[in-house]
C-alpha atoms as a PDB file:
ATOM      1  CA  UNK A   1      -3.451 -22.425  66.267  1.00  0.00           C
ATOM      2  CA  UNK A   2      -3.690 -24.905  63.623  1.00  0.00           C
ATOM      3  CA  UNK A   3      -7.447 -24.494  62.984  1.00  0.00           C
ATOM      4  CA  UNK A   4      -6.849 -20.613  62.702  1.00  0.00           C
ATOM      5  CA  UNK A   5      -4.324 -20.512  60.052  1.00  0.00           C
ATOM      6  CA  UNK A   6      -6.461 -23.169  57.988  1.00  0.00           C
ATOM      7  CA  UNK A   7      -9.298 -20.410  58.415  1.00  0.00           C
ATOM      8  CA  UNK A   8      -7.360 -17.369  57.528  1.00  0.00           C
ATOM      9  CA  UNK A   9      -5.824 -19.512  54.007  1.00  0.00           C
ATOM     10  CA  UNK A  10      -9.618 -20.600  53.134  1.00  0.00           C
ATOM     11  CA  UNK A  11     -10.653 -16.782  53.465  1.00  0.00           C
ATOM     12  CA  UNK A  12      -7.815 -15.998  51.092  1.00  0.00           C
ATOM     13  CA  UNK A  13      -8.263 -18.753  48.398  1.00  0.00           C
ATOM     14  CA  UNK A  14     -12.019 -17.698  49.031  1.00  0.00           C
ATOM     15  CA  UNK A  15     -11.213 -14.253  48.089  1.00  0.00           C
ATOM     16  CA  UNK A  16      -9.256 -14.851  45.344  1.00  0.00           C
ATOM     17  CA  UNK A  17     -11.523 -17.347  43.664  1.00  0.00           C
ATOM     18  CA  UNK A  18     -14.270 -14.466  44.281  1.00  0.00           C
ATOM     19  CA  UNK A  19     -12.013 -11.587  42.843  1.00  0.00           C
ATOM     20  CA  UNK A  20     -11.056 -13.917  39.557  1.00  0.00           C
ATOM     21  CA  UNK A  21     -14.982 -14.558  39.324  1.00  0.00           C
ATOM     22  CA  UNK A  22     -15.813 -11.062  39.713  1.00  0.00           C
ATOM     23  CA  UNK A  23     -13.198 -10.175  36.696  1.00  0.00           C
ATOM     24  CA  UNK A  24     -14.187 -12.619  34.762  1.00  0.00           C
ATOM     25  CA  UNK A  25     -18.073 -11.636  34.632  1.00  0.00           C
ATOM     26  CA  UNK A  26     -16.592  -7.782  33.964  1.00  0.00           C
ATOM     27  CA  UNK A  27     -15.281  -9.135  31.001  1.00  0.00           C
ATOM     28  CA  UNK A  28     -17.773 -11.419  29.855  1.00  0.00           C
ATOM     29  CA  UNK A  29     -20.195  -8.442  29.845  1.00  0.00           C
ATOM     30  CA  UNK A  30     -18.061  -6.166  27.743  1.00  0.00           C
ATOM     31  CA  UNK A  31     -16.486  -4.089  31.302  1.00  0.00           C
ATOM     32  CA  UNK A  32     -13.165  -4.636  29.346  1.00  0.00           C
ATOM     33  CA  UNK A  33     -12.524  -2.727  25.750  1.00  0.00           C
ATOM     34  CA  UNK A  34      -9.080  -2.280  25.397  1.00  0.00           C
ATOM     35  CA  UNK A  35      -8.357  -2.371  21.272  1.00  0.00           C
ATOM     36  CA  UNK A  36      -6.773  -5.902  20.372  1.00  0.00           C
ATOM     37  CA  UNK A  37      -4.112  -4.375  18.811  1.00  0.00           C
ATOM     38  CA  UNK A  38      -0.491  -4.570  18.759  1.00  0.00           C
ATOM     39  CA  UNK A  39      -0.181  -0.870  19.362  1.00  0.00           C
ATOM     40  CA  UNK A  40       0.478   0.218  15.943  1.00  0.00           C
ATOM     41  CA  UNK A  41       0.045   3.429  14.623  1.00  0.00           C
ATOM     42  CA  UNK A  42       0.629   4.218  10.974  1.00  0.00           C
ATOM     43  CA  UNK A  43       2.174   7.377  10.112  1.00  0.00           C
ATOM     44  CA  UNK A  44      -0.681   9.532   8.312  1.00  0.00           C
ATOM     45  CA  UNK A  45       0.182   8.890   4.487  1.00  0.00           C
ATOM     46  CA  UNK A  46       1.487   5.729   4.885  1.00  0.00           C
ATOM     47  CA  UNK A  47       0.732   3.017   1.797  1.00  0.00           C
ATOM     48  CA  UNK A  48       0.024  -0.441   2.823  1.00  0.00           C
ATOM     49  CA  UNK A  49      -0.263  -3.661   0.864  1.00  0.00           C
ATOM     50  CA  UNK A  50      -2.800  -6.287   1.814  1.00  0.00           C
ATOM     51  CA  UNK A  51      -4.184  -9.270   0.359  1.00  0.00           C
ATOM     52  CA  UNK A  52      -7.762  -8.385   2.226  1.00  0.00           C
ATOM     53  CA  UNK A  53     -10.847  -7.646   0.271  1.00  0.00           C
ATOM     54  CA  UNK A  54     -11.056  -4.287   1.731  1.00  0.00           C
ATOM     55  CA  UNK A  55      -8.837  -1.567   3.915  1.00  0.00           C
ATOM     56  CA  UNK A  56      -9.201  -1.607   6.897  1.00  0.00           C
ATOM     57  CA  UNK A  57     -10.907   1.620   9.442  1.00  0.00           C
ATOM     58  CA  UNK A  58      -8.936   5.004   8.752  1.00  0.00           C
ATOM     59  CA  UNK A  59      -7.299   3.936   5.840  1.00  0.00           C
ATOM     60  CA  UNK A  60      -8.439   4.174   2.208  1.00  0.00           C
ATOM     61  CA  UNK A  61      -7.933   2.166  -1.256  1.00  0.00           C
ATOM     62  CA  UNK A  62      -5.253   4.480  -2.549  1.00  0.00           C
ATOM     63  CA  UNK A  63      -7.582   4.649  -6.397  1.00  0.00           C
ATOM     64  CA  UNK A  64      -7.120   8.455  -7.243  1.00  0.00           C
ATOM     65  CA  UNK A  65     -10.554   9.005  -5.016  1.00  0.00           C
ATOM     66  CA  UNK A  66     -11.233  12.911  -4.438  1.00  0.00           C
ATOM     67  CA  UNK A  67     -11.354  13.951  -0.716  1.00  0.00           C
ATOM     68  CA  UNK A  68     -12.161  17.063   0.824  1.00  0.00           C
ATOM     69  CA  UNK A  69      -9.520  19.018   2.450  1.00  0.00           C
ATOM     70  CA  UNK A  70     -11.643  20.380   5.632  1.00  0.00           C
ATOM     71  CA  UNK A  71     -11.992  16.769   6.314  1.00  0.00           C
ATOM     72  CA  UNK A  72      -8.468  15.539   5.496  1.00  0.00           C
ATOM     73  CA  UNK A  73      -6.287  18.571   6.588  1.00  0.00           C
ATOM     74  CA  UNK A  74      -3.291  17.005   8.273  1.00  0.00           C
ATOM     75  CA  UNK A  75      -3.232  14.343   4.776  1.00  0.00           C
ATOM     76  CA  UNK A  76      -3.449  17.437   2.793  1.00  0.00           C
ATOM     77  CA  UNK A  77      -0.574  18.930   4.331  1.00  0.00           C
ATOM     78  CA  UNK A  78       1.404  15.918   3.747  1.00  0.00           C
ATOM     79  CA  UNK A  79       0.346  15.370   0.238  1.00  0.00           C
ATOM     80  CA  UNK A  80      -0.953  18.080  -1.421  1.00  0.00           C
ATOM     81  CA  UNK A  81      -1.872  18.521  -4.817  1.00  0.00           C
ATOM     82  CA  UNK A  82       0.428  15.936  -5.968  1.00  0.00           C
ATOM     83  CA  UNK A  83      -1.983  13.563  -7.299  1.00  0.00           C
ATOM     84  CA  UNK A  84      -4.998  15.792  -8.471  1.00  0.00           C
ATOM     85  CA  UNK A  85      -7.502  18.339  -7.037  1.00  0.00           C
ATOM     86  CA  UNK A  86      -7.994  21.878  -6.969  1.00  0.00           C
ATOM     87  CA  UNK A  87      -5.881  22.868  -3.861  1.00  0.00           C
ATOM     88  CA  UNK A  88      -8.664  25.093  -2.814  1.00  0.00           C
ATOM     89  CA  UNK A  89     -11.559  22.256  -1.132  1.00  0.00           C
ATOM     90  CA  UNK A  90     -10.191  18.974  -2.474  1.00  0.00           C
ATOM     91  CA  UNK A  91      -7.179  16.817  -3.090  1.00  0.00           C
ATOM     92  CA  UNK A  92      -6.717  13.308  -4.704  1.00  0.00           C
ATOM     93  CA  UNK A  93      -5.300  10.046  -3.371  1.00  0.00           C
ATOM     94  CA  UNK A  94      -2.654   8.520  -5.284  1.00  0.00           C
ATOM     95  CA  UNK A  95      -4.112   5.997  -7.751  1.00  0.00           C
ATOM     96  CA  UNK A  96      -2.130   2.564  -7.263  1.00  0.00           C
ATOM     97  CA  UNK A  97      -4.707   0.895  -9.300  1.00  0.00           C
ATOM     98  CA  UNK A  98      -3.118  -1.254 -11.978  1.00  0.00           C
ATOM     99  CA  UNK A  99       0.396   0.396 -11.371  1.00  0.00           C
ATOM    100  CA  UNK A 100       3.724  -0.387  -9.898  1.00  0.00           C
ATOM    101  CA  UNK A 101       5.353   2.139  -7.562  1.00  0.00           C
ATOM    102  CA  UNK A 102       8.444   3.115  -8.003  1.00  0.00           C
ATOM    103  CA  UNK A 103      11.239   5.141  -5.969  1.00  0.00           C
ATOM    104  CA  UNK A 104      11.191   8.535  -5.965  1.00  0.00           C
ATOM    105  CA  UNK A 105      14.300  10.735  -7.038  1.00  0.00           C
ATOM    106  CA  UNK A 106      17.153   8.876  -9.028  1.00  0.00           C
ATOM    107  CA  UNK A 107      19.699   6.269  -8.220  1.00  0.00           C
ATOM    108  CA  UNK A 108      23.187   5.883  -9.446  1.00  0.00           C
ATOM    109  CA  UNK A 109      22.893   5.406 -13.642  1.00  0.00           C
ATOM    110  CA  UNK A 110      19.057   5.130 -13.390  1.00  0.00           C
ATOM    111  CA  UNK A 111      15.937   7.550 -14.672  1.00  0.00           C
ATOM    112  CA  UNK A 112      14.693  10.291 -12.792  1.00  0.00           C
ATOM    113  CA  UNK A 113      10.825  10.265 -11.013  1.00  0.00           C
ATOM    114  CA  UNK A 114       9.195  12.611  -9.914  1.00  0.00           C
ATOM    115  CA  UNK A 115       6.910  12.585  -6.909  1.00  0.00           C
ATOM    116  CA  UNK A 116       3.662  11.826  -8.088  1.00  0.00           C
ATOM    117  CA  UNK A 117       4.974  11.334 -11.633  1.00  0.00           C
ATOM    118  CA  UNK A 118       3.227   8.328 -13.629  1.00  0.00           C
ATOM    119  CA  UNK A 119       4.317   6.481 -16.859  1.00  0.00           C
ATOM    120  CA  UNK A 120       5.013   3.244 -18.883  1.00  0.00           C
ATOM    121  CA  UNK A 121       2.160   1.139 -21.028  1.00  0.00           C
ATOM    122  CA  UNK A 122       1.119  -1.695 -21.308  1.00  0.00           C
ATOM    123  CA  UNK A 123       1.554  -2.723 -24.748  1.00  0.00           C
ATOM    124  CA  UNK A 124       3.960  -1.964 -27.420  1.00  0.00           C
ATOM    125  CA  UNK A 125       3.533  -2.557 -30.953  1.00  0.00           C
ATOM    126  CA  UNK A 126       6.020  -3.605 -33.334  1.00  0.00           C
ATOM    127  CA  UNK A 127       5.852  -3.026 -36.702  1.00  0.00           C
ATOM    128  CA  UNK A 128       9.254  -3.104 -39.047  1.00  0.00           C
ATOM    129  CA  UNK A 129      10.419  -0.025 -38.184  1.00  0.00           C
ATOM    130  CA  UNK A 130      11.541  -1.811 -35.027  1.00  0.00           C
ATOM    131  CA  UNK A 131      12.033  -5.188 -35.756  1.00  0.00           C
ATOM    132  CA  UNK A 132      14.751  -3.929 -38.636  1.00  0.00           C
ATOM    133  CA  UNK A 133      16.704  -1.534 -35.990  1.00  0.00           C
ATOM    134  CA  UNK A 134      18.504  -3.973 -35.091  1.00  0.00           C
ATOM    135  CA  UNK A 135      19.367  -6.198 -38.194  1.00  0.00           C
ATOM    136  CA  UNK A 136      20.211  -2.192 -39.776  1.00  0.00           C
ATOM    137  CA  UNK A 137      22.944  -2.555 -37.062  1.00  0.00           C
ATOM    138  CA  UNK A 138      24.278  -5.590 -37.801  1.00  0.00           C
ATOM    139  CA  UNK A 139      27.740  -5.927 -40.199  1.00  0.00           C
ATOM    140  CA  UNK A 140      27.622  -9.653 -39.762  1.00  0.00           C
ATOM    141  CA  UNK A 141      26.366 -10.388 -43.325  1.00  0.00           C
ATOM    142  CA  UNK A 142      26.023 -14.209 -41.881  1.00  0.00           C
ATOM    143  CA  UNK A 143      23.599 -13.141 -38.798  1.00  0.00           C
ATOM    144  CA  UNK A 144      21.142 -11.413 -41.595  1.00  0.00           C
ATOM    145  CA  UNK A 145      18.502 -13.497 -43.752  1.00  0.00           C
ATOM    146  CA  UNK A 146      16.778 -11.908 -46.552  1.00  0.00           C
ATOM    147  CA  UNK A 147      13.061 -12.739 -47.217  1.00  0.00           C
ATOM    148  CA  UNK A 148      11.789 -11.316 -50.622  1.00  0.00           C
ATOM    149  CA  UNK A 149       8.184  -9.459 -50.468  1.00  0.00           C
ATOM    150  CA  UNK A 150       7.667 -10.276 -46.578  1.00  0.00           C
ATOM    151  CA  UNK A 151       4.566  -9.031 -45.174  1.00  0.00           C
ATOM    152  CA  UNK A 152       5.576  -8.000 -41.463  1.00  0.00           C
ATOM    153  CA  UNK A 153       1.969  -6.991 -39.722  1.00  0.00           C
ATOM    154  CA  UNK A 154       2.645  -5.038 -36.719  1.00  0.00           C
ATOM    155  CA  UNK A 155       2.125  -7.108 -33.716  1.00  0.00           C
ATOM    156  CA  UNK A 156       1.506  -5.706 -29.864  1.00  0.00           C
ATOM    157  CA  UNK A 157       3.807  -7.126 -27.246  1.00  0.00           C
ATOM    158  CA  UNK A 158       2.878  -6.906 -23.415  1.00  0.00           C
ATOM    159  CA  UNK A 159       6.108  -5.956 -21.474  1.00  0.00           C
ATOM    160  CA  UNK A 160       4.458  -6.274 -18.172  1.00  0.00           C
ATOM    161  CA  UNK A 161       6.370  -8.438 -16.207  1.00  0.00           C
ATOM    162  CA  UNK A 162       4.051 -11.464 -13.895  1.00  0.00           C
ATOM    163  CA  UNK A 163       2.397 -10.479 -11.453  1.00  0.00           C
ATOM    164  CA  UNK A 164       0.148 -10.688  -8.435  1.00  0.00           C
ATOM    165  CA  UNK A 165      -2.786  -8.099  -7.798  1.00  0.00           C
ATOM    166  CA  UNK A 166      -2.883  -7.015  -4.241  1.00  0.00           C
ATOM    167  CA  UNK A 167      -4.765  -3.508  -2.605  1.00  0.00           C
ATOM    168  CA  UNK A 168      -2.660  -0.561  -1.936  1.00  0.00           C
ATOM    169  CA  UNK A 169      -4.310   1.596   1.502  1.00  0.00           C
ATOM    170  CA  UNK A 170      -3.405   4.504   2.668  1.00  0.00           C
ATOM    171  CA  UNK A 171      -3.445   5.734   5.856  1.00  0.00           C
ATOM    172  CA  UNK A 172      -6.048   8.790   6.362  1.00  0.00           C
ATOM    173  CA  UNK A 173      -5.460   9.314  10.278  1.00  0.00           C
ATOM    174  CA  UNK A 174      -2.291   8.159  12.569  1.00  0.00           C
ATOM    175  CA  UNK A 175       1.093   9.966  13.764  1.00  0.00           C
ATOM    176  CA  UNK A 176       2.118  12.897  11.848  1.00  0.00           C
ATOM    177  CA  UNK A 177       5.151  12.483  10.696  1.00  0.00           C
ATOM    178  CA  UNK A 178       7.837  14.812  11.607  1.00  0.00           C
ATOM    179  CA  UNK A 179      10.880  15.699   9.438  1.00  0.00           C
ATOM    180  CA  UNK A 180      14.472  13.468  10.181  1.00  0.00           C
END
């Protein structure tokens, strides 16, 4: 009795061992091709930062690029003319390049954007004109100084705030996003 159930567990640790072999070889030799993935699935239109070099498959650098609409049709249908082409065979991505987004619509006691609506510079020059508007303002006779025959040279100021330069991609295939 003894000798038998030793037999039947050595035919099942034998089995086992074969069947984790088996798998294991499947594998090895690419039988296995699940996507390593965490199952994420952008929404189509979706912008994406990333410190990579490059964006990654079905998504594009979002640079203003022309794509065709026969290609692109559920991104078209999403996005439009908003950014650029003709409406008829192409459409533009929205350019990111060198810009900061910003919300769309208006919050409480702030501008207005629109959708697709760019703006700002990145320089200012300041001449007298607009380094007097404010001493003009003044009444404190103490807070003004008075320099004869000054030669004030208009001088450009960068308002743009630090920064870090990072890719913006868009997502060109995924879920199409339905209205909530």
């Amino acid at each position: 009795m003894k000798l038998g159930h030793q037999v039947h567990k050595a035919i099942k640790v034998s089995l086992s061992v074969l069947a984790s072999f088996v798998m294991a070889v499947g594998i090895l030799l690419g039988g296995y091709n699940a996507p390593a993935n965490a199952g994420y699935d952008p929404f189509i239109g979706e912008i994406m930062t990333t410190a990579n070099t490059f964006c990654p498959q079905d998504w594009a650098e979002a640079d203003g690029r022309t794509l065709p609409i026969n290609q692109y049709t559920p991104l078209f249908a999403l996005i439009g003319t908003t950014y650029g082409g003709d409406g008829y065979n192409t459409f533009n991505l929205p350019d990111l390049r060198s810009r900061v987004a910003v919300g769309y619509g208006q919050g409480n006691g702030l501008s207005r954007y629109q959708l697709g609506q760019t703006g700002g510079q990145e320089n200012v020059a300041l001449g007298v004109a607009v380094a007097n508007a404010k001493v003009a303002a003044s009444t404190d006779a103490s807070a003004v100084a008075v320099v004869n025959n000054a030669k004030l040279q208009p001088a450009a100021v960068s308002p743009v705030q630090p920064y870090l330069a990072l890719r913006y991609c868009i997502a060109l295939n995924g879920i199409f996003p339905s209205r909530g």
